[in-house]
Protein backbone atom coordinates (compact mmCIF):
# COMPACT_ATOMS: atom_id res chain seq x y z
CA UNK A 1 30.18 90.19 22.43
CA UNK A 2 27.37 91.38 24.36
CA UNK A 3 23.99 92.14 22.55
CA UNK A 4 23.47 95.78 21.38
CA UNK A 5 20.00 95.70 23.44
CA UNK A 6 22.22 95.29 26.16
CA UNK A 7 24.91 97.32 25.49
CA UNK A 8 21.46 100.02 24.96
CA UNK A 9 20.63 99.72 28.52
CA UNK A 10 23.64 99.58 30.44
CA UNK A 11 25.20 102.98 28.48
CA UNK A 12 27.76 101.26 26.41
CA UNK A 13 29.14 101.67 23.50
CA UNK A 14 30.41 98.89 21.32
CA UNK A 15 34.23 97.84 22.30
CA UNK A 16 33.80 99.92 25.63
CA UNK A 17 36.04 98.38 28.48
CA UNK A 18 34.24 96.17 31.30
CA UNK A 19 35.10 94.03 33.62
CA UNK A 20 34.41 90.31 34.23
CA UNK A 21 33.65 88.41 37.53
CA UNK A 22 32.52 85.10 38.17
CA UNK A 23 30.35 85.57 41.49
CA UNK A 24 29.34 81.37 42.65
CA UNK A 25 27.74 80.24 38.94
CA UNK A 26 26.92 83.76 37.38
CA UNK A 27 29.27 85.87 35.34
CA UNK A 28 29.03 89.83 35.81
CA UNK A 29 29.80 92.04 33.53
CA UNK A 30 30.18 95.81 34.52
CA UNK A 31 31.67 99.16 33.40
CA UNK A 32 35.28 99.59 35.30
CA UNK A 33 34.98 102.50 38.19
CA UNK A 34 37.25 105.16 36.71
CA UNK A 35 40.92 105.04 38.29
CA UNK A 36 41.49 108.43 38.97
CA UNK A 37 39.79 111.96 40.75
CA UNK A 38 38.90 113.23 37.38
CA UNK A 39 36.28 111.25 34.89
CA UNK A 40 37.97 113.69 32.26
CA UNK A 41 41.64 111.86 32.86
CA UNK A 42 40.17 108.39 33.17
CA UNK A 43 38.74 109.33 29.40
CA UNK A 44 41.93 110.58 27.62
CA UNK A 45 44.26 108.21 29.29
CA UNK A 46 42.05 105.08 27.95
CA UNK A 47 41.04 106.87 24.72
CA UNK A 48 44.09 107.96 24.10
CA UNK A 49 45.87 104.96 22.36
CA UNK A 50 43.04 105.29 19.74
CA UNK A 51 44.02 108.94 18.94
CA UNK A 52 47.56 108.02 18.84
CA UNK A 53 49.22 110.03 22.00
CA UNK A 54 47.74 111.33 25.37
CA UNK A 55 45.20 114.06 25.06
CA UNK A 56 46.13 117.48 26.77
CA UNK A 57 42.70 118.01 28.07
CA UNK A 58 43.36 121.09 30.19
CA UNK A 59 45.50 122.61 26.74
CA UNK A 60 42.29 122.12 24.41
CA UNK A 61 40.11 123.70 26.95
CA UNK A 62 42.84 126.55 27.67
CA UNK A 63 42.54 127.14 23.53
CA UNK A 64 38.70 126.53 23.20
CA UNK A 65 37.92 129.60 26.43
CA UNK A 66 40.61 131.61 24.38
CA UNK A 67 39.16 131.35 21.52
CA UNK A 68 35.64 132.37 23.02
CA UNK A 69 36.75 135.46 24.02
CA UNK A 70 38.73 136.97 21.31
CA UNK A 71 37.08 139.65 19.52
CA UNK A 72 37.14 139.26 15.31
């Protein structure tokens, strides 16, 4: 587990994905480049295990600007 201090500095949270190298006799640990164009994909495709099901990110925004502009 890496220390919450360090966790702290390097913006992680606790169980965030990271990547491992072994560079000569040091070990690096670093956050994982997201995979795709859109930091907003890379999210709900590696969160969305935890929320059971992919997130339709463009569907909840679609409702959320709807919802902003109806009148009540």
């Amino acid at each position: 587990m890496i220390p919450k201090e360090i966790r702290d500095q390097a913006g992680l949270v606790e169980g965030a994905e990271v990547t491992v190298e072994l560079r000569g006799d040091e070990v690096v640990v670093r956050r994982p480049s997201p995979p795709t164009k859109s930091y907003v994909e890379y999210f709900a495709a590696t969160y969305a295990e935890k929320v059971k099901g992919r997130v339709d990110i463009k569907k909840i925004i679609g409702e959320e600007a709807l919802d902003r502009t109806v009148v009540r």
